[in-house]
N, C-alpha and C. Protein backbone atom coordinates (compact mmCIF):
# COMPACT_ATOMS: atom_id res chain seq x y z
N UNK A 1 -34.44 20.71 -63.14
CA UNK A 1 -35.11 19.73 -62.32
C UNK A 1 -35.57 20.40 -61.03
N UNK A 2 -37.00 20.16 -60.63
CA UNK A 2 -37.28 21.04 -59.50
C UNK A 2 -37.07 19.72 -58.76
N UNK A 3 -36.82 20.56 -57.28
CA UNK A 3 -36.76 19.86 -56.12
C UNK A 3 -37.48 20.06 -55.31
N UNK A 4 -38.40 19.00 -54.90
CA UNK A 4 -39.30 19.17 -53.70
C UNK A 4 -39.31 18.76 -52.09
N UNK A 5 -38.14 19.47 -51.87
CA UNK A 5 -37.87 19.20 -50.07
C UNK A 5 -37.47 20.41 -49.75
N UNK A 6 -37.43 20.39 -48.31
CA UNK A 6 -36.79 21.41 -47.72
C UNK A 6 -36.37 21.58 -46.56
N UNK A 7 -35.44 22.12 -45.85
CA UNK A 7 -34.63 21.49 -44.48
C UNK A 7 -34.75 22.42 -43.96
N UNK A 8 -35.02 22.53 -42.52
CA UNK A 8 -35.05 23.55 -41.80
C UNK A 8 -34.33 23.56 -41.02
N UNK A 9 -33.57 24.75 -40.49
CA UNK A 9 -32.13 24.03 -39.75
C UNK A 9 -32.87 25.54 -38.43
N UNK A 10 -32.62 24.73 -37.22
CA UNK A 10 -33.13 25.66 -35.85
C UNK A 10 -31.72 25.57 -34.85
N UNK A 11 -31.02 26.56 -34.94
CA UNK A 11 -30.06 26.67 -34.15
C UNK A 11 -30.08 27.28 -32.47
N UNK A 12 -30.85 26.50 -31.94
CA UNK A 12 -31.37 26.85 -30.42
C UNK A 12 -30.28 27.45 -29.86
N UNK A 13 -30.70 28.59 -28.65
CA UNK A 13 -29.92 29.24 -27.82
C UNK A 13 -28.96 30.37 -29.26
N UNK A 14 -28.99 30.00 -29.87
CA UNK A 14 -28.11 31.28 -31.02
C UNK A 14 -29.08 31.79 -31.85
N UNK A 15 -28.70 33.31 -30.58
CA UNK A 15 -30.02 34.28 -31.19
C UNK A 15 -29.15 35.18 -32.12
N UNK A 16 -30.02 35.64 -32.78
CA UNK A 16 -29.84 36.39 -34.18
C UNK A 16 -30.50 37.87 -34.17
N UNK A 17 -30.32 38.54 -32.81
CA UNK A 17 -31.05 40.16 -32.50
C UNK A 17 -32.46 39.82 -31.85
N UNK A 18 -32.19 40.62 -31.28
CA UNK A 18 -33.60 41.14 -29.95
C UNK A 18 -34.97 40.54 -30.77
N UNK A 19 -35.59 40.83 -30.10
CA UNK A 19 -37.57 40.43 -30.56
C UNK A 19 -37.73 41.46 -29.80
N UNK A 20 -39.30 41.75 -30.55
CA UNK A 20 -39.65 43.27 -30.28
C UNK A 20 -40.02 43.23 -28.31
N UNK A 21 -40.12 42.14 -27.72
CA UNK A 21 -40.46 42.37 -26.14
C UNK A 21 -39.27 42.47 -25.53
N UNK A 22 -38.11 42.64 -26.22
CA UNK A 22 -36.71 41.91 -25.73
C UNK A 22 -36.54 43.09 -23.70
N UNK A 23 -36.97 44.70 -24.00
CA UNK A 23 -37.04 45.61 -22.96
C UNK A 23 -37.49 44.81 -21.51
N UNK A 24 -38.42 44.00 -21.85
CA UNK A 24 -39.36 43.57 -20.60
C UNK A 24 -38.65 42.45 -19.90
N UNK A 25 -38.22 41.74 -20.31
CA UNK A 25 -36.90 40.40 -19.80
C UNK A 25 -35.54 41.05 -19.90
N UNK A 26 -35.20 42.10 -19.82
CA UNK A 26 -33.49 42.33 -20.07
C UNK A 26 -32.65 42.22 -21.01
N UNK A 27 -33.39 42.14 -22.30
CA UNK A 27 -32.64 41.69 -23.45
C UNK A 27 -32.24 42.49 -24.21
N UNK A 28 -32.32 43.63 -24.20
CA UNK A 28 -32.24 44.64 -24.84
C UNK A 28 -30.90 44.69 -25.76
N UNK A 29 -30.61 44.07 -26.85
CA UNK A 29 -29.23 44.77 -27.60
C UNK A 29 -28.72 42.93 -27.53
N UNK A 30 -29.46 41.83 -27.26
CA UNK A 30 -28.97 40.35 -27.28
C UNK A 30 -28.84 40.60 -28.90
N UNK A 31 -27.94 39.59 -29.18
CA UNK A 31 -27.61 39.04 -30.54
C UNK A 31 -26.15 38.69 -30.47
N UNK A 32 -26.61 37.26 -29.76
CA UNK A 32 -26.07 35.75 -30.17
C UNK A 32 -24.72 35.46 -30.61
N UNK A 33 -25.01 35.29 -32.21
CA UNK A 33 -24.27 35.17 -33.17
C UNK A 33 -23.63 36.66 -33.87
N UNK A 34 -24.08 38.03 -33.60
CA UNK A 34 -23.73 39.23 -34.03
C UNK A 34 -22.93 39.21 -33.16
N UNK A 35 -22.72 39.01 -32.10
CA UNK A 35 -21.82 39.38 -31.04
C UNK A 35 -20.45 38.39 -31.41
N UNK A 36 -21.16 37.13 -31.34
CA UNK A 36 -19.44 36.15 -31.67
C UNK A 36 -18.93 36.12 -32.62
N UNK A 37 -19.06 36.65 -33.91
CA UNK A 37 -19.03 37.43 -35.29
C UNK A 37 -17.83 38.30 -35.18
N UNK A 38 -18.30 39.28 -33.94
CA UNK A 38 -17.31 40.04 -33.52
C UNK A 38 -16.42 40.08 -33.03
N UNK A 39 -16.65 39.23 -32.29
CA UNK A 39 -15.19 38.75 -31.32
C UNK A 39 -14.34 37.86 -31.69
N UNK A 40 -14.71 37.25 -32.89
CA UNK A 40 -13.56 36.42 -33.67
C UNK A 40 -13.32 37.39 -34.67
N UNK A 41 -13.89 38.44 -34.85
CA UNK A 41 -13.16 38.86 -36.21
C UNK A 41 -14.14 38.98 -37.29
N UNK A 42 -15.00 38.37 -37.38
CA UNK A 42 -16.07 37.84 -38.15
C UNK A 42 -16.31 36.43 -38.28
N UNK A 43 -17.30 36.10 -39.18
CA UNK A 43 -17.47 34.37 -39.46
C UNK A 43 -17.40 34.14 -41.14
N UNK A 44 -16.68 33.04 -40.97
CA UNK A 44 -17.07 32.23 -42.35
C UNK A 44 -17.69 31.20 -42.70
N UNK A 45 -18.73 31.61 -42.96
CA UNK A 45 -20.15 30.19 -43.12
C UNK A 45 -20.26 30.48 -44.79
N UNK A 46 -19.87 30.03 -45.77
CA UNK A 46 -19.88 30.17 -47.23
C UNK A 46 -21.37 29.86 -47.43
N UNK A 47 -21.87 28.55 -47.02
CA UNK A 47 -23.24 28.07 -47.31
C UNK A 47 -24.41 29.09 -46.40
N UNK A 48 -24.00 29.27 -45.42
CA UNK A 48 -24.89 29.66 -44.53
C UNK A 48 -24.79 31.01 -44.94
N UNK A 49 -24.20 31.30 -45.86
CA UNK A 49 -24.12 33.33 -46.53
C UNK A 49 -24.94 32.90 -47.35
N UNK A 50 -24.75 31.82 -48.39
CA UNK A 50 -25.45 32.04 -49.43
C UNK A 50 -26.56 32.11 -49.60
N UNK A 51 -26.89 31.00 -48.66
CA UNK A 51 -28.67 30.95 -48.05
C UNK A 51 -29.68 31.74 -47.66
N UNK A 52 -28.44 33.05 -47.22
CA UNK A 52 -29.34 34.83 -46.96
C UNK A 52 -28.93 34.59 -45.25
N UNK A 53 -28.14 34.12 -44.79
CA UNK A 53 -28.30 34.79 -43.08
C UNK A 53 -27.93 35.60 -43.17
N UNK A 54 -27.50 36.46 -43.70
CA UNK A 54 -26.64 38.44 -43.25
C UNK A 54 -27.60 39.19 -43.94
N UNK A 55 -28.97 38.67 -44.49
CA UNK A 55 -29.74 38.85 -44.77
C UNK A 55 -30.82 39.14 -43.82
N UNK A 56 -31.08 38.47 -42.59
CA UNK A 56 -31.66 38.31 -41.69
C UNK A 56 -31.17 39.37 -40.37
N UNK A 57 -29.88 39.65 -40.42
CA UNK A 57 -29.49 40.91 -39.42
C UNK A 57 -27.26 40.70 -39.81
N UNK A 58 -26.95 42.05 -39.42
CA UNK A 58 -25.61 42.44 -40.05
C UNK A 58 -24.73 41.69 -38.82
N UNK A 59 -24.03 40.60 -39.77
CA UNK A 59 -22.81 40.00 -39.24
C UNK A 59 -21.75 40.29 -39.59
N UNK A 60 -20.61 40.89 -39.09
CA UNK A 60 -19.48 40.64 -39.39
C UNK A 60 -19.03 39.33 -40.36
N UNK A 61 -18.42 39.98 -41.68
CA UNK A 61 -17.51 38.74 -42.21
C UNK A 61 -19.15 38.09 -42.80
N UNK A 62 -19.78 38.30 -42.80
CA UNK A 62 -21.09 37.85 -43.95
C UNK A 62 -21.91 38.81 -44.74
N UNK A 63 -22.01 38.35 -45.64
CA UNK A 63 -22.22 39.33 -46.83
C UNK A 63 -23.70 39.00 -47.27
N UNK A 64 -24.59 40.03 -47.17
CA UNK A 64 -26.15 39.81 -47.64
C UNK A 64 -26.53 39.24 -48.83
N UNK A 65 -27.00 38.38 -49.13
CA UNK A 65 -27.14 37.80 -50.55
C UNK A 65 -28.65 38.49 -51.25
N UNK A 66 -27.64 39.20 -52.50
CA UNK A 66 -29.21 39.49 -53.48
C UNK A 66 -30.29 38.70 -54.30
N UNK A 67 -29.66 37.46 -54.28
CA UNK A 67 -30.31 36.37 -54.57
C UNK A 67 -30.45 35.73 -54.07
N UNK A 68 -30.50 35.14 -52.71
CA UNK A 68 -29.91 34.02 -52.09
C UNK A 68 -30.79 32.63 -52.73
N UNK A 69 -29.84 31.56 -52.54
CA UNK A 69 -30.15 30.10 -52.58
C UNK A 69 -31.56 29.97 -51.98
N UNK A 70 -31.72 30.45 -50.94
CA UNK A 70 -32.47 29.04 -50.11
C UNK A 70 -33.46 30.73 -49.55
N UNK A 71 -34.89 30.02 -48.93
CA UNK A 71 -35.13 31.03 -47.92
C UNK A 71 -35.03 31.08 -46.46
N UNK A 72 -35.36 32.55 -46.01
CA UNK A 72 -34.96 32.39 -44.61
C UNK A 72 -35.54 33.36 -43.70
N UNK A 73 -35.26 33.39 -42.33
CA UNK A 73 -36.10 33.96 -41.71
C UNK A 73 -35.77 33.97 -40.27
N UNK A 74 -36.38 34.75 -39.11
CA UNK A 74 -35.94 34.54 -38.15
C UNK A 74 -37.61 33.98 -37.11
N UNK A 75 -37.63 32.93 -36.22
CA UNK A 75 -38.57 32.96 -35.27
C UNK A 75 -38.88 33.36 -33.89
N UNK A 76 -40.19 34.31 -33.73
CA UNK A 76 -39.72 34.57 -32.14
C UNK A 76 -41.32 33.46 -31.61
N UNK A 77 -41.29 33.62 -30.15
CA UNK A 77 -42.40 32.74 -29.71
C UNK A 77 -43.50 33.42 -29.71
N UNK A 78 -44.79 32.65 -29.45
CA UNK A 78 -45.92 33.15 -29.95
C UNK A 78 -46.33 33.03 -28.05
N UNK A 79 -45.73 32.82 -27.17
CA UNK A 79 -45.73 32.94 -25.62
C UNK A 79 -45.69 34.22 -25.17
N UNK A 80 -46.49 35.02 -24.28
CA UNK A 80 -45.94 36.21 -23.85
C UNK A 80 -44.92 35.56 -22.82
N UNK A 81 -43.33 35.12 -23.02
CA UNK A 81 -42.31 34.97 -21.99
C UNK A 81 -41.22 34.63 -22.88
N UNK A 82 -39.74 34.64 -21.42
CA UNK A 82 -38.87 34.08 -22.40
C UNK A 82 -38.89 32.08 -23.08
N UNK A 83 -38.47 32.17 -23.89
CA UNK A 83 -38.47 30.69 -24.47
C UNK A 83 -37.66 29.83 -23.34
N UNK A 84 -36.75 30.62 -22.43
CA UNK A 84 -35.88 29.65 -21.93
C UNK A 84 -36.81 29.58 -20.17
N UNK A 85 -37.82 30.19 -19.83
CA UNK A 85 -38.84 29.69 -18.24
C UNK A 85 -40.04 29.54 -19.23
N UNK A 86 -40.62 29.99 -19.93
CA UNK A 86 -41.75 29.07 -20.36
C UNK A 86 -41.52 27.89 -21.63
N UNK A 87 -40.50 27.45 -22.08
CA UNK A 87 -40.23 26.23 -22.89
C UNK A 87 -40.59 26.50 -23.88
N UNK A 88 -39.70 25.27 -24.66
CA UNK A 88 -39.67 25.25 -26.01
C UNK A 88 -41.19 24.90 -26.62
């Protein structure tokens, strides 16, 4: 049975590694969720592995999926600035 929907899930403020301007605002080496990954030890998101996030950049405690479920991806802004002084 195919299914025709699809959910997009936007986890604001939890970044997932630098964007290529990251040098010019101070960002150099940000990542969010790579970082708190680490400092607990790793994460356990069963669904959110399967879906391909360790797919998208290397988390502790998540494992890259060769098939994954669902697709995925990361967004940066199409603004020359950061998202958080020129807005969402």
């Amino acid at each position: 049975m195919a299914v025709n929907r699809f959910i997009i899930i936007v986890l604001d403020s939890v970044g997932i590694g630098e964007l290529p301007d990251a040098a010019e605002f101070g960002d150099v080496g940000s990542h969010t969720l790579g970082n708190m990954a680490r400092v607990v030890g790793g994460l356990q998101v069963p669904y959110l592995e399967a879906m391909g996030l360790a797919n998208i950049a290397i988390l502790e405690g998540v494992v890259p999926q060769v098939e994954p479920m669902a697709s995925y991806g990361k967004m940066a802004e199409v603004s020359a600035g950061k998202d958080t002084t020129t807005g969402h």
